[in-house]
Protein backbone atom coordinates (compact mmCIF):
# COMPACT_ATOMS: atom_id res chain seq x y z
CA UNK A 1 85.07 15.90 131.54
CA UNK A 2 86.52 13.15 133.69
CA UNK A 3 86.61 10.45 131.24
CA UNK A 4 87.65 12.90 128.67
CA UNK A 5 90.90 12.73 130.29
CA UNK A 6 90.84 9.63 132.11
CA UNK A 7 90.63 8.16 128.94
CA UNK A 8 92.01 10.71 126.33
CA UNK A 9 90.45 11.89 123.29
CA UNK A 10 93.44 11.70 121.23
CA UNK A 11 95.02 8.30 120.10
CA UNK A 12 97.62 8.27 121.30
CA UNK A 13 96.37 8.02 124.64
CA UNK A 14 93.77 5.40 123.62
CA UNK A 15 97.06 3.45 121.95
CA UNK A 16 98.89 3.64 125.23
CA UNK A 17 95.72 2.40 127.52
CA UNK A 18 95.37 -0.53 124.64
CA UNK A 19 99.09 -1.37 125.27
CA UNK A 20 99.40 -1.07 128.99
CA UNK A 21 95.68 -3.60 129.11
CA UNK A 22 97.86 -6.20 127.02
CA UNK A 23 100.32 -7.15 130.15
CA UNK A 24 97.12 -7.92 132.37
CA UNK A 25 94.52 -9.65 130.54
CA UNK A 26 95.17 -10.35 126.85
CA UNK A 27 91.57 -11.51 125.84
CA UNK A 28 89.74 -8.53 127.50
CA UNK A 29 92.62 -5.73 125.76
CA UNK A 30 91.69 -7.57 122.15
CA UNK A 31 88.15 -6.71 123.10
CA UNK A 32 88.52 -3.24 124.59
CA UNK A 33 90.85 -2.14 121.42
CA UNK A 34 88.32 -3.86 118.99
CA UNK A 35 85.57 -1.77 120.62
CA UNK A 36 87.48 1.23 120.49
CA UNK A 37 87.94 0.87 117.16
CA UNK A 38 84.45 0.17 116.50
CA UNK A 39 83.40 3.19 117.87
CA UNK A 40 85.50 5.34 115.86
CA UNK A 41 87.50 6.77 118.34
CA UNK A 42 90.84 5.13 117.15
CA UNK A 43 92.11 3.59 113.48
CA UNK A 44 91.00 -0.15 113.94
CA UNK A 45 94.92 -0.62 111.88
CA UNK A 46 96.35 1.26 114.33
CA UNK A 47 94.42 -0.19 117.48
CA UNK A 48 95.23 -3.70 115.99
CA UNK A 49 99.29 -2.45 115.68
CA UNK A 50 99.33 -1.52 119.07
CA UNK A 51 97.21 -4.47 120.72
CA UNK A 52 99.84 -7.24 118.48
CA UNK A 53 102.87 -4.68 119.61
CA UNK A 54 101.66 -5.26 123.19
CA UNK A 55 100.81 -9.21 123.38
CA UNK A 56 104.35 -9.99 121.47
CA UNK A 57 106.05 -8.33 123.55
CA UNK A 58 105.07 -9.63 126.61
CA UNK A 59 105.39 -13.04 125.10
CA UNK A 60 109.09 -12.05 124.46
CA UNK A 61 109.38 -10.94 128.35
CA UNK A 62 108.22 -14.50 129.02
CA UNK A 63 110.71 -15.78 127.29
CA UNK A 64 113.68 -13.79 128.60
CA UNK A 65 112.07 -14.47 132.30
CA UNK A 66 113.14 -17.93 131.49
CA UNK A 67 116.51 -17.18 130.18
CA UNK A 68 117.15 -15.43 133.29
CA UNK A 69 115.83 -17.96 135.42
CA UNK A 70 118.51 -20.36 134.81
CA UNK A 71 121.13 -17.86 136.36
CA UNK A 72 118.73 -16.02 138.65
CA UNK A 73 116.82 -17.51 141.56
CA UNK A 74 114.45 -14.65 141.84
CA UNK A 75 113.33 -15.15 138.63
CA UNK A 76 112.69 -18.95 138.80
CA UNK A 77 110.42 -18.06 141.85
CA UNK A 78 108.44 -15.89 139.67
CA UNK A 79 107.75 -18.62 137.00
CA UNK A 80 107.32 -21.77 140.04
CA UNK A 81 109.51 -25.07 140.06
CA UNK A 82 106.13 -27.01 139.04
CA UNK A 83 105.40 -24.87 136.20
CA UNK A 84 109.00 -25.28 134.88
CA UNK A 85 108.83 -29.00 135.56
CA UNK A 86 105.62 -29.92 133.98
CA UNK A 87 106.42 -27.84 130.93
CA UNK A 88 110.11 -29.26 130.80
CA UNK A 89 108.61 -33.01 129.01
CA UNK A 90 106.22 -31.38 126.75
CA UNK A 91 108.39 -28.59 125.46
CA UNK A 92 111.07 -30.85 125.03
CA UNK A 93 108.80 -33.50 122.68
CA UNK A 94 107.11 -31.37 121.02
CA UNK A 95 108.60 -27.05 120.73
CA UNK A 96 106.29 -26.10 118.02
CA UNK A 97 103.21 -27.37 118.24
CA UNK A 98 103.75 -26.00 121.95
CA UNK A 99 104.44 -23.02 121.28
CA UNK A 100 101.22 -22.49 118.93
CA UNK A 101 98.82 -24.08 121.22
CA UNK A 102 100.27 -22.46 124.53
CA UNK A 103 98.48 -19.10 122.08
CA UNK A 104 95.02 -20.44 122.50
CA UNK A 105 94.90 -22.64 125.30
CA UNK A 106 94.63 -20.35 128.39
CA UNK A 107 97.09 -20.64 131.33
CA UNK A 108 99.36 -22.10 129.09
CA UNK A 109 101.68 -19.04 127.92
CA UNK A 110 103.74 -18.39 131.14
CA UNK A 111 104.72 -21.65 131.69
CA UNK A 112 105.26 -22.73 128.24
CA UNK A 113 107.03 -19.63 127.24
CA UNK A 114 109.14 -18.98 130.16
CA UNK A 115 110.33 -22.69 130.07
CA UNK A 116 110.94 -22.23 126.22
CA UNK A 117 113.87 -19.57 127.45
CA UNK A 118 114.93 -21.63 130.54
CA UNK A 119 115.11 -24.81 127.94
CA UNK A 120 117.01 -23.02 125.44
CA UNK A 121 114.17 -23.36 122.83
CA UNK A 122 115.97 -21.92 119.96
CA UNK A 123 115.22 -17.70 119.96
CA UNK A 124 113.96 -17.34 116.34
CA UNK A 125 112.19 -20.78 116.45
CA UNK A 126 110.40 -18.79 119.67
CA UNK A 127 110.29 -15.58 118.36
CA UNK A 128 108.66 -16.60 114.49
CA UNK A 129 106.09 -19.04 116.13
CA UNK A 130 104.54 -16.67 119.02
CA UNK A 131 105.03 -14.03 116.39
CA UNK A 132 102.78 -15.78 113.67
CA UNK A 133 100.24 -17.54 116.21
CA UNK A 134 99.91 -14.12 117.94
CA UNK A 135 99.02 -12.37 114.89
CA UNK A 136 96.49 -15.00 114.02
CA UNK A 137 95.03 -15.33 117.45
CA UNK A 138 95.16 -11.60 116.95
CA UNK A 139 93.36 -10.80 114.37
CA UNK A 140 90.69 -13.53 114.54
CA UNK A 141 89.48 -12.29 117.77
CA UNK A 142 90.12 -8.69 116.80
CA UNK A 143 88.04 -9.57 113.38
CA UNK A 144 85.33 -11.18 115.09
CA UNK A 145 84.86 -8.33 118.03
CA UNK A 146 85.11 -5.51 115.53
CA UNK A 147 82.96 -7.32 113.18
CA UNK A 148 80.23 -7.97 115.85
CA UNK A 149 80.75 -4.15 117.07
CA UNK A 150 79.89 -2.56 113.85
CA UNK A 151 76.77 -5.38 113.21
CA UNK A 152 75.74 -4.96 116.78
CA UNK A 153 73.28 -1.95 116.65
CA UNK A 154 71.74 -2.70 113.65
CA UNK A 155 71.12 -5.95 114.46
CA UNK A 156 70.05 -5.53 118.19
CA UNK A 157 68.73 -2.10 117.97
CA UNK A 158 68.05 -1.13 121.41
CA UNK A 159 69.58 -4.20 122.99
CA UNK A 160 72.71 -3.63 121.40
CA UNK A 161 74.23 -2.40 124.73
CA UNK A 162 73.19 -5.80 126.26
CA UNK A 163 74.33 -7.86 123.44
CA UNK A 164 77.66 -5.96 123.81
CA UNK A 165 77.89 -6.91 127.86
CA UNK A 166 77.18 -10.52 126.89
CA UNK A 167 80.27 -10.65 124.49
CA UNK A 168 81.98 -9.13 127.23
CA UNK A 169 80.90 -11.86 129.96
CA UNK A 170 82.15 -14.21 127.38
CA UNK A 171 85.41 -13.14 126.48
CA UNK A 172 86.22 -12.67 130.41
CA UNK A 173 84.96 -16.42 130.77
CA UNK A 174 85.80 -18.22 127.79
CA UNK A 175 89.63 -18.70 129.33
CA UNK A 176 88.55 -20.02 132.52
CA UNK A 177 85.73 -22.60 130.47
CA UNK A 178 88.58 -23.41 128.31
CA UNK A 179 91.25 -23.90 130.92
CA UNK A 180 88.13 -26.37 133.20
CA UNK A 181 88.02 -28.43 129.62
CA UNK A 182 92.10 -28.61 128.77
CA UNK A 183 92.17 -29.58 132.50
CA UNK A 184 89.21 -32.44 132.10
CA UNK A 185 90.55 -33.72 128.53
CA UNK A 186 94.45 -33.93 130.26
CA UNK A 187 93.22 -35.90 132.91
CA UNK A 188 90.89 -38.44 130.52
């Protein structure tokens, strides 16, 4: 009964739980929504609607966090002086191609976003760019969960609950292998 309305039956309520995961940990709300979806218990359309909704419009927030930080001291405390500064060169080189990898490479979004609205990066160069790598990012991992969900118990039969934890472990650690390697390739 608990989890009946801890986590809803209806929807809606699964909809809003996807959207409120997307503004702590991206990665792990594509997963939860994908495996919602996979068990039936919301539209995988609709889950995928909602998760995109979510992630672009935190990536918008980032944005406006950095337009604000130019007139607001509060808010340039909230993104960090060195985060501003080391994004300031790249940014400035290179806005695009920036703004698509800052999508995959984790620990890259806040300060290349936020900078992008403290830079002036123009708004609908920002807003088409997150918009299109988000929905690819998206959907790939989306596609590939989902897929993997609806594969999983035929193909693991009773393990399928432990092949389901392992994709778990690795979508909670895949961002922190990937961050160790952008780190270790920068410094080469």
């Amino acid at each position: 009964m608990w989890s009946q309305f801890a986590f809803g039956s209806s929807p809606e309520a699964l909809a809003l739980s996807i959207l409120a995961s997307t503004f702590f940990l991206e990665d792990a709300a594509i997963g939860y929504a994908a495996l919602l979806a996979t068990t039936g218990m919301i539209a995988p359309h609709f889950a995928y609607g909602v998760l995109f909704f979510g992630i672009y419009t935190g990536d918008l927030g980032l944005y406006f966090l950095g337009a604000a930080a130019r007139h607001h001291r509060f808010a340039r405390g909230l993104i960090g002086e060195s985060r501003l500064a080391r994004a300031d060169d790249w940014i400035g080189r290179h806005s695009l191609s920036a703004l698509l990898i800052a999508r995959a490479v984790p620990g890259t979004r806040l300060p290349v976003y936020a900078a992008s609205g403290f830079l002036r990066v123009p708004f609908l160069l920002f807003a088409g760019a997150t918009a299109g790598a988000s929905l690819a990012w998206t959907a790939a991992l989306f596609g590939a969960i989902y897929t993997f969900g609806m594969h999983a118990a035929e193909l693991f039969g009773q393990f399928k609950y432990a092949a389901c934890g392992v994709l778990a472990l690795v979508i909670l650690c895949a961002p922190l292998l990937a961050r160790r390697l952008f780190r270790n390739a920068s410094h080469a």
